[in-house]
Protein backbone atom coordinates (compact mmCIF):
# COMPACT_ATOMS: atom_id res chain seq x y z
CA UNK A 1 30.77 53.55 6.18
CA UNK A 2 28.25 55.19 3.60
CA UNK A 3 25.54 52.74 4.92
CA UNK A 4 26.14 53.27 8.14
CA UNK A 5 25.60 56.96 7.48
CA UNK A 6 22.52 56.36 5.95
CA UNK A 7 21.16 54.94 9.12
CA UNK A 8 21.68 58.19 11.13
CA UNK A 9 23.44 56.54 13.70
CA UNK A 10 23.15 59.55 16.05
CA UNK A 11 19.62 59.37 15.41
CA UNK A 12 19.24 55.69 16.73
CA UNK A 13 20.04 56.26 20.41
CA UNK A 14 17.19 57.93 21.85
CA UNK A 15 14.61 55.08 20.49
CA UNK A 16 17.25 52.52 21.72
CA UNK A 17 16.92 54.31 25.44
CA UNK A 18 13.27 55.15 24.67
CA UNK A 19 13.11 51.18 24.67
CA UNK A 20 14.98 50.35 27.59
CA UNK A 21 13.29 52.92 29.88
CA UNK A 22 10.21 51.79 28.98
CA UNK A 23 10.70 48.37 29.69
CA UNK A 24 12.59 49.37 33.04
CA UNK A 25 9.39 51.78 33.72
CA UNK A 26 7.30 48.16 33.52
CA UNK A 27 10.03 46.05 35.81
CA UNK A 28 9.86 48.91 38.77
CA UNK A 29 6.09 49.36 38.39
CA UNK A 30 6.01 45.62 39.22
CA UNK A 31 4.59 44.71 35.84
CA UNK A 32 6.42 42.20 34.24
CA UNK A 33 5.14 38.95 33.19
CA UNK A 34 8.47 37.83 32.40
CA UNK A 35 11.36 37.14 34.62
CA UNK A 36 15.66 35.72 33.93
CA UNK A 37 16.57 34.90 30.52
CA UNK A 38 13.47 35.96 29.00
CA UNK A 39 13.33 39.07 30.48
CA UNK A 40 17.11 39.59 29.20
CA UNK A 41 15.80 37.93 25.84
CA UNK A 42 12.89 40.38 25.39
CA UNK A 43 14.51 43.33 26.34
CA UNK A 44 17.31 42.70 23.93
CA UNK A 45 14.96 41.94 20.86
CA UNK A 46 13.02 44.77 21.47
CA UNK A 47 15.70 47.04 21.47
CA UNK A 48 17.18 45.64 18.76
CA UNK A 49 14.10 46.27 17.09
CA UNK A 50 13.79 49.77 18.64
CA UNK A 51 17.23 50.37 16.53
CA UNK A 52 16.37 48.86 13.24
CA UNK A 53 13.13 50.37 12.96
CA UNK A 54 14.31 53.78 13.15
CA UNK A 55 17.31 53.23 10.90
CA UNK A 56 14.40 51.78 8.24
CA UNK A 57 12.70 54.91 8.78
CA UNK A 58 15.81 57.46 8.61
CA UNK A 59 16.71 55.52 5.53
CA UNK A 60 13.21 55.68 3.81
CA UNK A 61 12.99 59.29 4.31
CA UNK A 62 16.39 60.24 2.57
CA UNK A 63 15.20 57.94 -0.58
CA UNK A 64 12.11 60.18 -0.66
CA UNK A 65 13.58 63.42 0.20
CA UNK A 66 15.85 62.67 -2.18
CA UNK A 67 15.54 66.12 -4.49
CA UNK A 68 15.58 68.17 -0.99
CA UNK A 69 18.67 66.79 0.16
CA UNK A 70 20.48 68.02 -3.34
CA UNK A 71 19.73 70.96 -2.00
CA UNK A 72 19.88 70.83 2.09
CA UNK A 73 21.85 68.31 2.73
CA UNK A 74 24.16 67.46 -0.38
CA UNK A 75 27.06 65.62 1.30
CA UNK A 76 24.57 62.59 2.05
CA UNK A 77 25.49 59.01 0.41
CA UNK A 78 22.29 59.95 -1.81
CA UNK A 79 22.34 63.09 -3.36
CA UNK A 80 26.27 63.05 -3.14
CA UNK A 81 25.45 59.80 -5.27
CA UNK A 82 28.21 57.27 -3.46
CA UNK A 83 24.71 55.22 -2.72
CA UNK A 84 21.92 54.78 -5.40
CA UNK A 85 18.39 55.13 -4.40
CA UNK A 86 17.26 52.02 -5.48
CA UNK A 87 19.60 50.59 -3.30
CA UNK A 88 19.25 52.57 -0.21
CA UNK A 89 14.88 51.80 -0.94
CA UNK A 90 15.71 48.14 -0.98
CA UNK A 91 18.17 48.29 2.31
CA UNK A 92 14.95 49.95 3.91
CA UNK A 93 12.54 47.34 3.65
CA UNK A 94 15.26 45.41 5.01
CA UNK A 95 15.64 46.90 8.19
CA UNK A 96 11.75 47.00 8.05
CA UNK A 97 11.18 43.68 7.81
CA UNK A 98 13.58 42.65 10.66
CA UNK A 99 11.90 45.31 12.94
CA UNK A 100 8.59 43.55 12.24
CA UNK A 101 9.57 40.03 12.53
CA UNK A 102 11.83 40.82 16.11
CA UNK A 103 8.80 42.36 17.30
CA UNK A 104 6.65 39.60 16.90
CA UNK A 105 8.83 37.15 18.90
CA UNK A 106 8.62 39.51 21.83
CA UNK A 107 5.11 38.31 23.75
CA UNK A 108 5.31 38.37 26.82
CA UNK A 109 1.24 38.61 27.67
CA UNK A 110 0.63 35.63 25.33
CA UNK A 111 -0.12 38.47 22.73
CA UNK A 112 1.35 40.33 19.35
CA UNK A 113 1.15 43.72 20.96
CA UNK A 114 4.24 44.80 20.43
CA UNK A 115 4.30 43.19 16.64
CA UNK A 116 0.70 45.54 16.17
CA UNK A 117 2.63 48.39 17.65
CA UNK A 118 5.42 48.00 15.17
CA UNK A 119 3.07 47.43 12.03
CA UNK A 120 1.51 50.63 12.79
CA UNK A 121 4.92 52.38 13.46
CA UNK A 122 6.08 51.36 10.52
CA UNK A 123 3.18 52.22 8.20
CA UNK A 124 3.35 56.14 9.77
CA UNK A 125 6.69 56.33 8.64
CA UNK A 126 5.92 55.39 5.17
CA UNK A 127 2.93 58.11 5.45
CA UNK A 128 5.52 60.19 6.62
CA UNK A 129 7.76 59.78 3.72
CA UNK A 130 6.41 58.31 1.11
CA UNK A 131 3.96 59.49 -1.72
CA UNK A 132 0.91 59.67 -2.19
CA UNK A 133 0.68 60.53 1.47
CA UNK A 134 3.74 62.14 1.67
CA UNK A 135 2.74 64.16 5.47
CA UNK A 136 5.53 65.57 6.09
CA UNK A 137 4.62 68.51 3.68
CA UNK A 138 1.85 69.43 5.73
CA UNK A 139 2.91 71.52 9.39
CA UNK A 140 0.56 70.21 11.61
CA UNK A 141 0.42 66.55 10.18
CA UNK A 142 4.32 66.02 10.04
CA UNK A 143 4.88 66.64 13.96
CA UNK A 144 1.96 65.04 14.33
CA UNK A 145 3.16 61.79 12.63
CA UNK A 146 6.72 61.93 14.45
CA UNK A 147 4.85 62.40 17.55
CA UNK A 148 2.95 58.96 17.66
CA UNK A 149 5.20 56.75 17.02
CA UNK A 150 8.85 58.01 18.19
CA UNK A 151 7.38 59.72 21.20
CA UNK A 152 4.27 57.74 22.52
CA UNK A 153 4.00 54.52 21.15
CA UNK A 154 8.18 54.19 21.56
CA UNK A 155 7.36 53.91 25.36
CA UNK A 156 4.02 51.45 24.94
CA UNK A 157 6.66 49.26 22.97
CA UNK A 158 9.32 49.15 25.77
CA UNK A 159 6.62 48.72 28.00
CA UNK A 160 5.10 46.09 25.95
CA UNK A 161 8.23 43.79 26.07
CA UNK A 162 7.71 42.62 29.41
CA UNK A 163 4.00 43.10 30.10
CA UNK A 164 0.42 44.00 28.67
CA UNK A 165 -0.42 47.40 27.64
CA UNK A 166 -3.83 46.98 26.50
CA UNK A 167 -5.41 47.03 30.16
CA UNK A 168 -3.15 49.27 31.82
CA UNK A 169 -3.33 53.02 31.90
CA UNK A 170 0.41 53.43 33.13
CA UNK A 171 2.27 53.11 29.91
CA UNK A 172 0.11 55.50 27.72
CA UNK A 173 0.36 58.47 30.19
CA UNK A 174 4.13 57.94 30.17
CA UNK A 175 3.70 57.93 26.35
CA UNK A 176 1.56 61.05 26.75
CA UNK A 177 4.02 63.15 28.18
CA UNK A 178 7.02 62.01 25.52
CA UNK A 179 4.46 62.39 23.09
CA UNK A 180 3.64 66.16 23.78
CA UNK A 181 7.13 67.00 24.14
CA UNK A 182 8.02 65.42 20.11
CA UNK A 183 4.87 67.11 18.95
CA UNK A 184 6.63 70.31 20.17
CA UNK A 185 10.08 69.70 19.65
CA UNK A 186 9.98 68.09 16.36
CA UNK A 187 9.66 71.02 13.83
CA UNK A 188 13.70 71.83 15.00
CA UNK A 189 15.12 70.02 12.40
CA UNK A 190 12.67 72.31 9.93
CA UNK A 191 14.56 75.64 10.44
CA UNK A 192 17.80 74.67 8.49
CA UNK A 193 15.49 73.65 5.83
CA UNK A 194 13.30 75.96 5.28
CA UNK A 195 14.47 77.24 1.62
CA UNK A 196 14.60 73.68 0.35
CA UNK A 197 11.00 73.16 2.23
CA UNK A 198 9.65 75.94 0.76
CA UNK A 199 10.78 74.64 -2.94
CA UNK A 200 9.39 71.43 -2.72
CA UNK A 201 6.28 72.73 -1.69
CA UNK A 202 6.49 71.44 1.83
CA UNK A 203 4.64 73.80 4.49
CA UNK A 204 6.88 73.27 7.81
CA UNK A 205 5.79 75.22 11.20
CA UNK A 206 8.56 78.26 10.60
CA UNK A 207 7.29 78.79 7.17
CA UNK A 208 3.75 78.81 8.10
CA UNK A 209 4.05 81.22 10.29
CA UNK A 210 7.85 82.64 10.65
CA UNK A 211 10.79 81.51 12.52
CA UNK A 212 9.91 83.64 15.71
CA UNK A 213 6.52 83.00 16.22
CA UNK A 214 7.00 78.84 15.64
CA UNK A 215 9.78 78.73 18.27
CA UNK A 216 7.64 80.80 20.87
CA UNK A 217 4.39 77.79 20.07
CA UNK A 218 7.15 74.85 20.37
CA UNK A 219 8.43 76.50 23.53
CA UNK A 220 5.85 75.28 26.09
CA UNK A 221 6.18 71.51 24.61
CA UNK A 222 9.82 71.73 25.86
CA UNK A 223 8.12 71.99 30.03
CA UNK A 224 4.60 70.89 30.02
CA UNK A 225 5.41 66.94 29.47
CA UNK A 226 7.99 67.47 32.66
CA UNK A 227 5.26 68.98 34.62
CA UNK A 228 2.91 65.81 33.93
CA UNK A 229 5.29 63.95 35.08
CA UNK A 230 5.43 65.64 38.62
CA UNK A 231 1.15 65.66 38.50
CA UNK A 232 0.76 61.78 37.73
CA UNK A 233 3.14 61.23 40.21
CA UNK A 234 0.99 62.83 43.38
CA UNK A 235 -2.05 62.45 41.44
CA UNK A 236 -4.49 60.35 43.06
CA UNK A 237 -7.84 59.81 41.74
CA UNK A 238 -8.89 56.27 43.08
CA UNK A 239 -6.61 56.46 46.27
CA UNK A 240 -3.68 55.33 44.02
CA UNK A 241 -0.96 57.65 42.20
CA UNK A 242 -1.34 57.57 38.61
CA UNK A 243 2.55 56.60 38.64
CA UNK A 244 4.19 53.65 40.52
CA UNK A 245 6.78 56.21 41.32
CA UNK A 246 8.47 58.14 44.30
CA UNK A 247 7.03 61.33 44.43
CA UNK A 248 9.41 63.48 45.59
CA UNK A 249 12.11 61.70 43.14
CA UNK A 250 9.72 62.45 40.24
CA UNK A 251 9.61 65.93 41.54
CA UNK A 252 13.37 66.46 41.37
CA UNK A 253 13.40 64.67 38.36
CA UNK A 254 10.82 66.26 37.00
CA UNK A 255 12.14 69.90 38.48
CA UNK A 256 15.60 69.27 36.51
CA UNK A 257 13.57 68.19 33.09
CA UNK A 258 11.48 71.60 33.45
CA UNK A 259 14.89 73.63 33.94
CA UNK A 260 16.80 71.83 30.61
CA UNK A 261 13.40 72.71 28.73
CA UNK A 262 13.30 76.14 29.82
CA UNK A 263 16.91 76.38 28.78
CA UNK A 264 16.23 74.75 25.27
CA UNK A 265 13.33 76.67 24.61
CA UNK A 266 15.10 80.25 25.46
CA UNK A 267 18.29 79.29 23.60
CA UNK A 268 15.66 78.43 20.22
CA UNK A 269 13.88 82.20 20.51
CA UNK A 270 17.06 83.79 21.03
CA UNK A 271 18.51 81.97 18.07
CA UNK A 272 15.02 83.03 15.92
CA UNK A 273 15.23 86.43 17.11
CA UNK A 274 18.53 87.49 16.27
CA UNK A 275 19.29 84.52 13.64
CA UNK A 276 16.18 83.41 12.15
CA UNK A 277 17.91 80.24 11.76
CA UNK A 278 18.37 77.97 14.69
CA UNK A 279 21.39 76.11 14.10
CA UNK A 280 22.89 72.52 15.72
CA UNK A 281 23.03 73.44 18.77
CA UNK A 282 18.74 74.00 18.85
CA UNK A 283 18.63 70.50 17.61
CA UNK A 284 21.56 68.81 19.93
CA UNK A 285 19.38 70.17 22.84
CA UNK A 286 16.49 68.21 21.74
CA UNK A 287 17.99 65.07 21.64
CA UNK A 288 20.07 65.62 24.76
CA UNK A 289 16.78 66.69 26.37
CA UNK A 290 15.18 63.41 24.68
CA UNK A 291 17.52 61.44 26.31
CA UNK A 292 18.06 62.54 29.58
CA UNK A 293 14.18 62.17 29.87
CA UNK A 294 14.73 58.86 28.66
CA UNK A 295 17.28 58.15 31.43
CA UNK A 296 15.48 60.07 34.47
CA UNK A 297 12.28 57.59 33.87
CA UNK A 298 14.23 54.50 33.79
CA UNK A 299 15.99 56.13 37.11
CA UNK A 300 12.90 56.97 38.58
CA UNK A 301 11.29 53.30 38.38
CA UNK A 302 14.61 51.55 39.04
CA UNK A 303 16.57 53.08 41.97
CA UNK A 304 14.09 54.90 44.22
């Protein structure tokens, strides 16, 4: 059970939908190269990988944050000590290397692309974590290096399992918009933290400038993506929408997105105006918001 808690379970969902909705994004666009069993086959290994990659990470991070989580998070299998770190460091380039090597069996183009995707993926999350990077001590780099890969390039690699994304512009402004909305969202998870942060030398957005004033510059990150989403759809440039989707379904979509943000974002001032400290419930509405996102795109392609 200890291992399993060192994976983050909890954690390992949104990628997993991530995955599928960008691989159902591809099917409705009338994209994929693949059809039947390998379609099935594809989808399955990629979000397979979509899981283990992000458990590789989670687990990679805790080994290296080691000496914070004595003090932030002490009932962990680490710091608690049920699980040494040598152990957890090894189980992580585990899960790594099965990421890798399911990605590179998933080509649907006749290319690697989703095996470069994952290479990359994986080595931000060792800059992430890992000395003598180590990024996630800086407060602009560390959202910025969650960002990239579990927001943007998370829907290129759905994408990617059942057609090209190196010649098509679709994917990447679907990855723009869940891209912008980690950049913004991701500091959550540095307001509980911020004494053991500020220890270890680690400069998060609410101690650079305050618990207030970062939750009122994460705000607009929880509606702007949502917004894109409504603009690609009706956007037009060459005669064709940007988005191979309905665009009064992306606008209801799209509409309900923007009011869950605007909800999220109000409930994380309030609870930095009166608390300082944004508790669970700032960070459950991330990943709720995260994955009803995730589930409005695949909606969006699929069933209108």
């Amino acid at each position: 059970m200890d291992w399993i808690r060192l994976t983050r379970p909890f954690t390992l969902l949104p990628p997993l939908l991530g995955m599928l909705s960008g691989a159902a994004a591809a099917l409705g666009a009338g994209r994929s190269l693949v059809s039947g069993d390998r379609l099935l086959s594809n989808v399955l290994l990629g979000s397979l990988m979509a899981v283990l990659l992000n458990a590789a990470s989670n687990v990679l991070n805790q080994v290296c944050d080691l000496e914070l989580d004595r003090h932030n998070r002490p009932e962990r299998p680490l710091p608690s000590g049920r699980i040494a770190p040598r152990a957890a460091f090894r189980f992580s380039l585990l899960l790594y290397l099965g990421a890798i090597l399911l990605a590179f069996l998933v080509q649907p183009a006749g290319r690697p692309e989703l095996g470069v995707i994952v290479v990359f993926t994986a080595f931000l999350t060792w800059a992430y974590s890992s000395p003598p990077l180590r990024l996630r001590r800086s407060w602009w780099l560390a959202p910025l290096v969650i960002a990239v890969p579990r927001g943007g390039l998370l829907k290129v690699a759905g994408w990617a399992c059942l057609a090209s994304v190196s010649s098509d512009l679709e994917p990447w402004l679907l990855a723009l918009m869940f891209f912008l909305f980690i950049l913004g969202a991701a500091p959550t998870k540095d307001f509980q933290d911020m004494e053991g942060d500020g220890r270890a030398g680690c400069s998060s957005l609410p101690l650079r400038f305050g618990p207030a004033r970062a939750a009122w510059i994460m705000a607009p990150f929880y509606v702007v993506p949502w917004l894109l989403l409504i603009v690609f759809s009706r956007w037009a440039p060459g005669g064709k929408p940007l988005l191979t989707v309905d665009p009064l379904a992306a606008a209801w979509i799209g509409g309900i997105l923007i009011v869950h943000g605007v909800l999220a974002a109000a409930f994380l001032i309030h609870a930095t105006e009166t608390k300082s400290r944004p508790g669970r419930g700032a960070w459950r509405n991330l990943y709720i918001l995260m994955m009803e996102a995730q589930v409005g795109l695949a909606a969006l392609y699929l069933c209108f």
